[in-house]
C-alpha atoms as a PDB file:
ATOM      1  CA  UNK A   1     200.616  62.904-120.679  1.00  0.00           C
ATOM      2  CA  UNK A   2     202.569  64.858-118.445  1.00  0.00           C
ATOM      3  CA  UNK A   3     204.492  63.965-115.146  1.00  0.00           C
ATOM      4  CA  UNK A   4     201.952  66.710-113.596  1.00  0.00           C
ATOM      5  CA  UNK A   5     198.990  64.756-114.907  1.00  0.00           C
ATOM      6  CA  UNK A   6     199.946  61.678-114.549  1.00  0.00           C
ATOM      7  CA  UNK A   7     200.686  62.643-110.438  1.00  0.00           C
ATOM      8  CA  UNK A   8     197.050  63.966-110.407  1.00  0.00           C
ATOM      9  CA  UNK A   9     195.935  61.178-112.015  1.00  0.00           C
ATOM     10  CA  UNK A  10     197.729  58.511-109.608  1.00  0.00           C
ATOM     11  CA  UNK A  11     197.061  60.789-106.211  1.00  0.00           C
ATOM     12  CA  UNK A  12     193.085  60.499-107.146  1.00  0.00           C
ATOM     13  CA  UNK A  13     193.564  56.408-107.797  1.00  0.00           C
ATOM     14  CA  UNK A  14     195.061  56.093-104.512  1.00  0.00           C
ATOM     15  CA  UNK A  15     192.572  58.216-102.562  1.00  0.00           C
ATOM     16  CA  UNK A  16     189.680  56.780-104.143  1.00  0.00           C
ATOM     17  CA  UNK A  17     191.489  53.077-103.402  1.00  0.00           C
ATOM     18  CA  UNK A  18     191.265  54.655 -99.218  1.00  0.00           C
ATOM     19  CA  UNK A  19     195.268  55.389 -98.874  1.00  0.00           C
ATOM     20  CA  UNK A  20     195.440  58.608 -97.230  1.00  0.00           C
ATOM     21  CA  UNK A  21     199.004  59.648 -97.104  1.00  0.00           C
ATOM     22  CA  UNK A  22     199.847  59.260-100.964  1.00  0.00           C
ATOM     23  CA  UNK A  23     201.834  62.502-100.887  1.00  0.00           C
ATOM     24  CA  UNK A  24     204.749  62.130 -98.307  1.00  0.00           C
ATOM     25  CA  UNK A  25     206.887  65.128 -97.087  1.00  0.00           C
ATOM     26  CA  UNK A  26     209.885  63.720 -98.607  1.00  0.00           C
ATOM     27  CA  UNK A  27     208.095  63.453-101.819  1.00  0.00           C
ATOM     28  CA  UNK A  28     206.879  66.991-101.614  1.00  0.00           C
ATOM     29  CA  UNK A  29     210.199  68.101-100.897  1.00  0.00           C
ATOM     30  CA  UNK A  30     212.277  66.325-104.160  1.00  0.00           C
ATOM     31  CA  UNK A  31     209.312  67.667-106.089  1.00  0.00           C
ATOM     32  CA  UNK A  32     209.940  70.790-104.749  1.00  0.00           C
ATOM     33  CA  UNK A  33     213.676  70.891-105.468  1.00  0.00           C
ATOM     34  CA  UNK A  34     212.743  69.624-108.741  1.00  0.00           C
ATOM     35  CA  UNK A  35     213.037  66.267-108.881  1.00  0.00           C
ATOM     36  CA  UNK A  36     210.200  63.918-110.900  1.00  0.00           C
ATOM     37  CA  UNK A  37     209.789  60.886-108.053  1.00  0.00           C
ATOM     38  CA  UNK A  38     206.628  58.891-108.490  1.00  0.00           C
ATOM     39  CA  UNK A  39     204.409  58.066-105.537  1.00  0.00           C
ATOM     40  CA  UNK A  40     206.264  54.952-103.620  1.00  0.00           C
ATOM     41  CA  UNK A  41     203.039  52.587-104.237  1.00  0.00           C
ATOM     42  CA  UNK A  42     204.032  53.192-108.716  1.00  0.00           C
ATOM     43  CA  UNK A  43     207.764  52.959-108.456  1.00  0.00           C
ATOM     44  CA  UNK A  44     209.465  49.497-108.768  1.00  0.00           C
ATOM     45  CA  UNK A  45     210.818  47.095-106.107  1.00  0.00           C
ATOM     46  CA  UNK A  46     214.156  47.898-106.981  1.00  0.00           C
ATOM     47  CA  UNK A  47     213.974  51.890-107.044  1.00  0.00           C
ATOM     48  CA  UNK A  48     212.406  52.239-103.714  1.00  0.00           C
ATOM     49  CA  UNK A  49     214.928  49.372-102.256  1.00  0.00           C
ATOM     50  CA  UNK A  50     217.372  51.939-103.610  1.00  0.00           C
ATOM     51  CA  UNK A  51     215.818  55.033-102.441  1.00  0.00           C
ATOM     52  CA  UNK A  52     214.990  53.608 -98.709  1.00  0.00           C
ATOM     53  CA  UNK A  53     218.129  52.279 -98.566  1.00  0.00           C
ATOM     54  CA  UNK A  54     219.797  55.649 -98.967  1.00  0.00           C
ATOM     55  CA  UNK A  55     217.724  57.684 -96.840  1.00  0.00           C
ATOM     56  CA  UNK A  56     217.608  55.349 -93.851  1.00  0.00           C
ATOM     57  CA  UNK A  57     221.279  54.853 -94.032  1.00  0.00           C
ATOM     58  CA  UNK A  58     221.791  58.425 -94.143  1.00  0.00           C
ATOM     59  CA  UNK A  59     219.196  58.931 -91.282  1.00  0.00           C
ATOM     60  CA  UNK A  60     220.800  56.166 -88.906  1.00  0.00           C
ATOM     61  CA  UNK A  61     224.409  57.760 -89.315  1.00  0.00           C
ATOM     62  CA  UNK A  62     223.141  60.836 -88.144  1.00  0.00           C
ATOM     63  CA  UNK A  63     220.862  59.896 -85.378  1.00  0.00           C
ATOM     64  CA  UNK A  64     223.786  57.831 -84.051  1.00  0.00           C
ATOM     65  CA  UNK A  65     226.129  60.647 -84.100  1.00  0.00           C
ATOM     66  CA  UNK A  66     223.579  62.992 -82.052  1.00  0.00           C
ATOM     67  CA  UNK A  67     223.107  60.124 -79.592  1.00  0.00           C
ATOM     68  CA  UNK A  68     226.845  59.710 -79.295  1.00  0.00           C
ATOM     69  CA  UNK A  69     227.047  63.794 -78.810  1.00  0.00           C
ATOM     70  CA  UNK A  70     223.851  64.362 -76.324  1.00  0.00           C
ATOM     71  CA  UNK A  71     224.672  61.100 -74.222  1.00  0.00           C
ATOM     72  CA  UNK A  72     228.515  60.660 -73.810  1.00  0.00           C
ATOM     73  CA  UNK A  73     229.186  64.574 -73.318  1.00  0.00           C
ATOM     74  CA  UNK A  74     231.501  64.895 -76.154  1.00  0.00           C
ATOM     75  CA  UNK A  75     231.784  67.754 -78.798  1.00  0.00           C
ATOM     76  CA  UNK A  76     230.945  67.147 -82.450  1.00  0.00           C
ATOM     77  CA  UNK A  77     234.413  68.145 -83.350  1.00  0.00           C
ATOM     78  CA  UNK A  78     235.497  65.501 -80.092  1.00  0.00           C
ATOM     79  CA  UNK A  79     233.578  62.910 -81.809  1.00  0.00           C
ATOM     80  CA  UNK A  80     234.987  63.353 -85.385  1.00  0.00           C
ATOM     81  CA  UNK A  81     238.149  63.352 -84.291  1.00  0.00           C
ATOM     82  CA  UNK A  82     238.081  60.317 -82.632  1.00  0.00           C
ATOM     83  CA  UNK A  83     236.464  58.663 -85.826  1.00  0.00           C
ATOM     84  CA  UNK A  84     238.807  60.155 -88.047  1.00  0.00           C
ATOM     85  CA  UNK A  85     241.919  58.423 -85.440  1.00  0.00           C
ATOM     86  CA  UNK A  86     240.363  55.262 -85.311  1.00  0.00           C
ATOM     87  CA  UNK A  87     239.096  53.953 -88.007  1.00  0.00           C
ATOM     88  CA  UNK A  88     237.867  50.971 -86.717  1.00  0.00           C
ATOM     89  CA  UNK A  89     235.048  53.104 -84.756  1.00  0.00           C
ATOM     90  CA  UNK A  90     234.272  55.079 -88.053  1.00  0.00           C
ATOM     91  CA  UNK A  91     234.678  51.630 -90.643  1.00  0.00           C
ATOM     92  CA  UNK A  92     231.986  50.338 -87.605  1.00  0.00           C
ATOM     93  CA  UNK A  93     229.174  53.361 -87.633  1.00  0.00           C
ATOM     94  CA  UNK A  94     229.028  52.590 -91.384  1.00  0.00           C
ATOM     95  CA  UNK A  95     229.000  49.126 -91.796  1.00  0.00           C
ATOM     96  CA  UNK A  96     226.005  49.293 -89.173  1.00  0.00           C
ATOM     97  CA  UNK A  97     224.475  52.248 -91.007  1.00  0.00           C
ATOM     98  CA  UNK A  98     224.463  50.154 -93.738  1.00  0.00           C
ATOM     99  CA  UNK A  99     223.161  47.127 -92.817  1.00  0.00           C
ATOM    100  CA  UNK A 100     220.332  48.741 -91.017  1.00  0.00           C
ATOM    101  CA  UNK A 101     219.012  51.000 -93.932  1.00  0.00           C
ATOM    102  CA  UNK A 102     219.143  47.874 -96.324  1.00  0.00           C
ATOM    103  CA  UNK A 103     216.813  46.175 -93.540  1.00  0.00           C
ATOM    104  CA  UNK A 104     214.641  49.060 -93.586  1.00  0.00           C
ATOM    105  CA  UNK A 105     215.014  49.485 -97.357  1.00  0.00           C
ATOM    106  CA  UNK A 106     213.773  46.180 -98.022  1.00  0.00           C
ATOM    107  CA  UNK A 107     210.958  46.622 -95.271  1.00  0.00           C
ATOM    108  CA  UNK A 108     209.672  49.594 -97.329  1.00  0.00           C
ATOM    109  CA  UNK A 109     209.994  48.528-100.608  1.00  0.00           C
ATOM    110  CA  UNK A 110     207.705  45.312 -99.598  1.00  0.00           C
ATOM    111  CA  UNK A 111     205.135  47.369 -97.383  1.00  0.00           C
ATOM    112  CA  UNK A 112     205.089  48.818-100.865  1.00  0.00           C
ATOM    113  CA  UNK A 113     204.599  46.421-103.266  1.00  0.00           C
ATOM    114  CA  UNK A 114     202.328  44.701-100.530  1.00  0.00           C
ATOM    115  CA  UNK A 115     200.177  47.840-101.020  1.00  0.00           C
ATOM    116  CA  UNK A 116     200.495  48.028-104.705  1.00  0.00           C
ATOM    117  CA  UNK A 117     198.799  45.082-105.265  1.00  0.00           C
ATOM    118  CA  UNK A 118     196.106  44.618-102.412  1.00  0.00           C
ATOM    119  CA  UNK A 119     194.312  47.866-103.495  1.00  0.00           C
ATOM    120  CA  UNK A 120     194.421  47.003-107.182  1.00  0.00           C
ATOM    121  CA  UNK A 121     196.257  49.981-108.328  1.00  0.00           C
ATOM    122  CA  UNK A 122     197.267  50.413-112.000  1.00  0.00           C
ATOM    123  CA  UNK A 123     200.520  50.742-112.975  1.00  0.00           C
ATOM    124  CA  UNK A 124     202.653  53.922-113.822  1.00  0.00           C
ATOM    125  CA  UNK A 125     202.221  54.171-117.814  1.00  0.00           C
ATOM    126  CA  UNK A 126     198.932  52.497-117.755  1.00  0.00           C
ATOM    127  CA  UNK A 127     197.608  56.176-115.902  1.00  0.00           C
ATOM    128  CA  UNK A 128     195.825  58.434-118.193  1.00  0.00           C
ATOM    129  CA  UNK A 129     193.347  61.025-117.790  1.00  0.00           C
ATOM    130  CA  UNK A 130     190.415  58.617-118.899  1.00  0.00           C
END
């Protein structure tokens, strides 16, 4: 069976087991660039630690910046400067970058699993058109 199929197949499971949002915009959008990510609730613990991990890391570092360039009335090219002098400040944003996507990682990946196994759902190869 096809990733296509299989998708169908899984996005009907988790509707009919009452989970609404089984298709996330950040899904849509890897799909769209082309790249085959199962739904959160049939990936592992480990590949969605991974996954959250990156994009809320990535997300904090660049909400902080904005916040440091709307609310200290700096430049962008004032604050990179002054992160690219002192390393300290820089060494700092991602260390706590960081440590806060881990946290939220880990918070995802076991809202996940938490999921995964209160509504019953099958597992990723055991999906078939049946």
């Amino acid at each position: 069976m096809c990733f296509e199929e299989k998708l169908a197949v899984a996005h009907s499971e988790l509707t009919s087991a009452g989970i609404k949002n089984s298709n996330p915009f950040i899904l849509k959008l890897l799909r769209r660039i082309g790249l085959r990510k199962r739904p959160f609730y049939y990936s592992n613990f480990i590949s969605n630690l991974v996954f959250f991990t990156c994009l809320c890391t990535c997300l904090y570092m660049v909400i902080s910046i904005l916040i440091d360039v709307l609310f200290n009335d700096v430049s962008l090219s004032e604050l990179l400067m002054e992160y690219i002098n002192h390393n300290a400040s820089l060494s700092k944003l991602i260390m706590e970058s960081i440590n806060k996507g881990v946290l939220f990682g880990f918070g995802f990946s076991i809202h996940y699993i938490y999921l995964f196994k209160k509504h019953k759902l099958s597992s990723w190869n055991d999906l078939n058109l049946g």
